[in-house]
Structures are given as structure tokens and as C-alpha cells.
Protein backbone atom coordinates (compact mmCIF):
# COMPACT_ATOMS: atom_id res chain seq x y z
CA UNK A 1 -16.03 15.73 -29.69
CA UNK A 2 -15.65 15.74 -26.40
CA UNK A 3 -13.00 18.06 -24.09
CA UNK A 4 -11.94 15.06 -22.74
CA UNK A 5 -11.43 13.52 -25.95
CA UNK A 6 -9.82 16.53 -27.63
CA UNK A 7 -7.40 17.01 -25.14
CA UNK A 8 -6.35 13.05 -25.18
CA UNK A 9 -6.27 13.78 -29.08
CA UNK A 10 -4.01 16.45 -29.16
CA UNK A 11 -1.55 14.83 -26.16
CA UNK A 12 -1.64 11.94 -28.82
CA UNK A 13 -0.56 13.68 -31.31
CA UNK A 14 2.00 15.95 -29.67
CA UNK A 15 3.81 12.32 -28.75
CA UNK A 16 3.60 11.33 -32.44
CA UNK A 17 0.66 8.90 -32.22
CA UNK A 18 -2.25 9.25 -34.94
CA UNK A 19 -5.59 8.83 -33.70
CA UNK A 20 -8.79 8.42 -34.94
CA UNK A 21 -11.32 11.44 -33.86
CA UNK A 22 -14.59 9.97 -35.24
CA UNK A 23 -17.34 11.06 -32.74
CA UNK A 24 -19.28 7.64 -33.46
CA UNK A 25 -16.25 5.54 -31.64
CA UNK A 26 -16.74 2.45 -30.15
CA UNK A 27 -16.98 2.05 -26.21
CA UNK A 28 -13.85 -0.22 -26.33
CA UNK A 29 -12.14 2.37 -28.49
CA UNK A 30 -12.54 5.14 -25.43
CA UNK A 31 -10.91 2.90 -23.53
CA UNK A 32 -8.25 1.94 -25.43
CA UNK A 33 -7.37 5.64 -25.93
CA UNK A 34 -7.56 5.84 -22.32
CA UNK A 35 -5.19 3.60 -21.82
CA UNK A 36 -2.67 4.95 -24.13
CA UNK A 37 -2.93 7.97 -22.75
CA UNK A 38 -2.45 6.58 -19.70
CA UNK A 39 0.94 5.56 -21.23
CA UNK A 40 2.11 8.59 -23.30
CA UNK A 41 1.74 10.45 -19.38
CA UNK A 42 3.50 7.42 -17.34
CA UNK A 43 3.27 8.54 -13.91
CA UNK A 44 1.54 11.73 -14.34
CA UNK A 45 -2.07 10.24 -14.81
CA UNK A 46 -2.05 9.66 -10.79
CA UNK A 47 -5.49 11.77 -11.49
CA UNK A 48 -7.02 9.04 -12.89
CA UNK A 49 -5.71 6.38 -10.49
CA UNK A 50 -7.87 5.73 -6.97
CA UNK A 51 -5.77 7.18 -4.08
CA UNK A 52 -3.19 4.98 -2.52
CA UNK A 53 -3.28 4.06 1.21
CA UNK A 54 -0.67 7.31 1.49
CA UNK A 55 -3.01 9.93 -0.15
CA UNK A 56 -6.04 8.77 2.19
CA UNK A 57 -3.44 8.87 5.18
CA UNK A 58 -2.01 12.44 4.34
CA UNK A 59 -5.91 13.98 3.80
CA UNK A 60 -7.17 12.72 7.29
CA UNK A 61 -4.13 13.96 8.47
CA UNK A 62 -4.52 17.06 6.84
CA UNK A 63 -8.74 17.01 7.29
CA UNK A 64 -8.20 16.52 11.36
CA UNK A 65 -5.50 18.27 12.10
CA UNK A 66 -5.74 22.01 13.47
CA UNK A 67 -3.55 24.92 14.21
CA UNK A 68 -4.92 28.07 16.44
CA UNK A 69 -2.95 31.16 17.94
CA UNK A 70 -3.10 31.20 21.77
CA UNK A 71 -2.49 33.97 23.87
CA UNK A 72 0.09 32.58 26.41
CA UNK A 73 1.67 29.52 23.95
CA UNK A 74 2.02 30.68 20.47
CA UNK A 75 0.89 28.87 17.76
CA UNK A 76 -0.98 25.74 19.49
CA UNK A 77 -1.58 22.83 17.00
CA UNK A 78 -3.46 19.21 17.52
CA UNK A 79 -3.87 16.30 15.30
CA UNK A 80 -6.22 13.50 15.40
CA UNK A 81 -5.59 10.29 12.61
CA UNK A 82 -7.30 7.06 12.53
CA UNK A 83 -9.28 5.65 15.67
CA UNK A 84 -7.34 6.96 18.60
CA UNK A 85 -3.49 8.73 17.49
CA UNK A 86 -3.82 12.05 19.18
CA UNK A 87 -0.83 14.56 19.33
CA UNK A 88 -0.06 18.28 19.42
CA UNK A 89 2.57 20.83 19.22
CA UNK A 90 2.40 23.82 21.81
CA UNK A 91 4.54 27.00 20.57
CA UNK A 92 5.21 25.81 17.10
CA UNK A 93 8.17 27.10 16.09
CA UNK A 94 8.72 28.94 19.06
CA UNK A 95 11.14 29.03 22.02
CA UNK A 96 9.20 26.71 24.35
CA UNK A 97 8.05 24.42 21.63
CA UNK A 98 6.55 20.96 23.36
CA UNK A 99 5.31 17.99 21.27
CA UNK A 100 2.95 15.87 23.30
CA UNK A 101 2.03 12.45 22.33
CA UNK A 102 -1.32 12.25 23.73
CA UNK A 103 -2.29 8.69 22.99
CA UNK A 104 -0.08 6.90 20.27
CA UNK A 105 0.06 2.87 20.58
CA UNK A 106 1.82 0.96 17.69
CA UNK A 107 -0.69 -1.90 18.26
CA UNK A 108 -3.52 0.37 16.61
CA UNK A 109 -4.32 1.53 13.54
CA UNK A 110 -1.37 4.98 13.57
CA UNK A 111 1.01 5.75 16.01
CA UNK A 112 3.52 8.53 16.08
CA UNK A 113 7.43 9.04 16.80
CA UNK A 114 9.94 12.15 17.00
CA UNK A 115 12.16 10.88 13.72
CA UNK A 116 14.70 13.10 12.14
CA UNK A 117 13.20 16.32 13.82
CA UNK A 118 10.28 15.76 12.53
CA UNK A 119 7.21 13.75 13.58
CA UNK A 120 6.17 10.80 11.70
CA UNK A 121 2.80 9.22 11.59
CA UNK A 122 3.10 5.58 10.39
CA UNK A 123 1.10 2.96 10.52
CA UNK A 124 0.70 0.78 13.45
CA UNK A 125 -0.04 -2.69 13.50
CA UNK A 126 -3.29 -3.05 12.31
CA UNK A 127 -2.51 -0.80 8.98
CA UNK A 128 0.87 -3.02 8.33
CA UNK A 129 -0.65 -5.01 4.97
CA UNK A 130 -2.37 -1.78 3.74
CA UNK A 131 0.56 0.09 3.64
CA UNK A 132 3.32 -2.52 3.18
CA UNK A 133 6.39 -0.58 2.67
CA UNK A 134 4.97 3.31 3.14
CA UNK A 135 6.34 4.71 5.95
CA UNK A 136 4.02 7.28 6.73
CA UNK A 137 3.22 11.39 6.84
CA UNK A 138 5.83 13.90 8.51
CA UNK A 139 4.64 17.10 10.49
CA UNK A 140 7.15 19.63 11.21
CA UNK A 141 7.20 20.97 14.84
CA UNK A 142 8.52 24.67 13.36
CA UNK A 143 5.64 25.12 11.41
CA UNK A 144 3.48 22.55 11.70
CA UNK A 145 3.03 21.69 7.69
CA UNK A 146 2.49 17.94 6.65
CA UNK A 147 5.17 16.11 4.84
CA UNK A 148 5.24 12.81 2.29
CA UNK A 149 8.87 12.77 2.66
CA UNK A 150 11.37 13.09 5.82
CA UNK A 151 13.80 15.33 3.47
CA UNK A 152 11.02 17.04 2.63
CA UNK A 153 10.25 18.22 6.38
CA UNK A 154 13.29 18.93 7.80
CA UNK A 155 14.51 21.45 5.28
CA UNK A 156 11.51 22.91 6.35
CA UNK A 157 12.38 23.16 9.46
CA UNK A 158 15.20 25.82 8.88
């Protein structure tokens, strides 16, 4: 039996659900289990699911954003999403702390905004059916750490 298998067996089984552990199952019958456990773990099999349009946009924030220690500004730190949304924070978390907004144009594919203290990258225009409702990824200027959720970020920021 498989790990996979024994581990789906004995979540089964800890939610009161007999199943059948024959090794010689049926393709259909993997799948079956899979769904079901799929439904014992509700929510929790995200791990399973293909990332949504707000995983991809927190990893290429995460994946192309940078933060360096400079000798006359602090902690210096730039980010570059999508095709042309380019910002940085100079002294993060500092005194003199400056957020520039390089390029960021709501008619492309991200653009960026100061909201709630924090700094939101949402999606512009030509992201607005991907992402329907999902208002986007928060980076805090006191310590420049990414953010799904504007709560989230500014307790950070304390």
C-alpha cells in the first residue's frame, strides 16, 4: 500500500469512514478516495488544488522582490510584478523611510497604491477577469514583508 494511500486510509478512518485497503483497487476507486478525502479535509486540501490567481501573484511578488542594506539609506528594498509595476522602499522602517512608485499604471497588468499604511499591489486592468474580486498582495513599508491580507500588514507595522 501506498504512503499516499495509508495516510488517506487512516484520515478515513479517524473521521469514522471505513475503507477498503485492497492493493488491487480500481483506478476509479483512487479517485473516489481522493475525493473523499478531499471532503473529510474541506479547505485544507488547498495542496492538492492548482494555485489561484492570488498564490501566483504573491510568489512573483515574493520571487522579484529584493531587500539589501545600504550604507547611507538603511534597509533599501525594490519590487518588480508583472510586465512593468516597479516600486521600492528606501530606509525601511527607518526615520527617512520613502516609498517610490517607479512606474505603476492601472491600465496594465499590476499597479500599486499607499492603502491603509501599507502598499497594495492589485491588479490593473488587464488582470480584472483573472482576479475578479481579489484585491491583491500588501507590503509593509516597516519591514518590507508581503501580506494576503490588509489586517494582516498593518499590525505588522507596529
Amino acid at each position: 500500500m501506498s504512503y499516499f494511500r495509508k495516510m488517506l486510509h487512516l484520515t478515513l478512518l479517524l473521521a469514522g469512514m471505513a475503507v477498503s485497503t485492497h492493493a488491487t483497487a480500481q483506478p476509479n476507486q483512487e479517485e473516489l478516495l481522493l475525493d473523499v478525502f478531499r471532503g473529510v479535509l474541506g479547505g485544507r486540501a488547498a495542496a492538492v488544488q492548482a494555485p489561484t490567481p492570488q498564490d501566483e501573484l504573491f510568489k512573483e511578488v515574493v520571487e522579484r522582490g529584493s531587500c539589501k542594506q545600504t550604507r547611507d539609506s538603511g534597509t533599501f528594498c525594490e519590487y518588480k510584478v508583472g510586465k512593468k509595476l516597479w516600486l521600492s522602499i528606501r530606509d525601511v522602517g527607518g526615520r527617512e523611510e520613502a516609498i517610490v512608485f517607479q512606474h505603476s499604471d492601472w491600465d496594465e497588468d499590476y499597479y500599486a497604491v499607499l492603502h491603509g499604511g501599507c502598499i497594495a499591489v492589485v491588479p490593473g486592468a488587464l488582470n480584472q477577469r483573472k482576479f475578479a474580486n481579489y484585491d491583491g498582495v500588501y507590503i509593509s513599508p516597516k519591514n518590507g514583508r508581503l501580506f494576503r491580507a490588509l489586517a494582516e500588514c498593518q499590525s505588522a507595522r507596529r
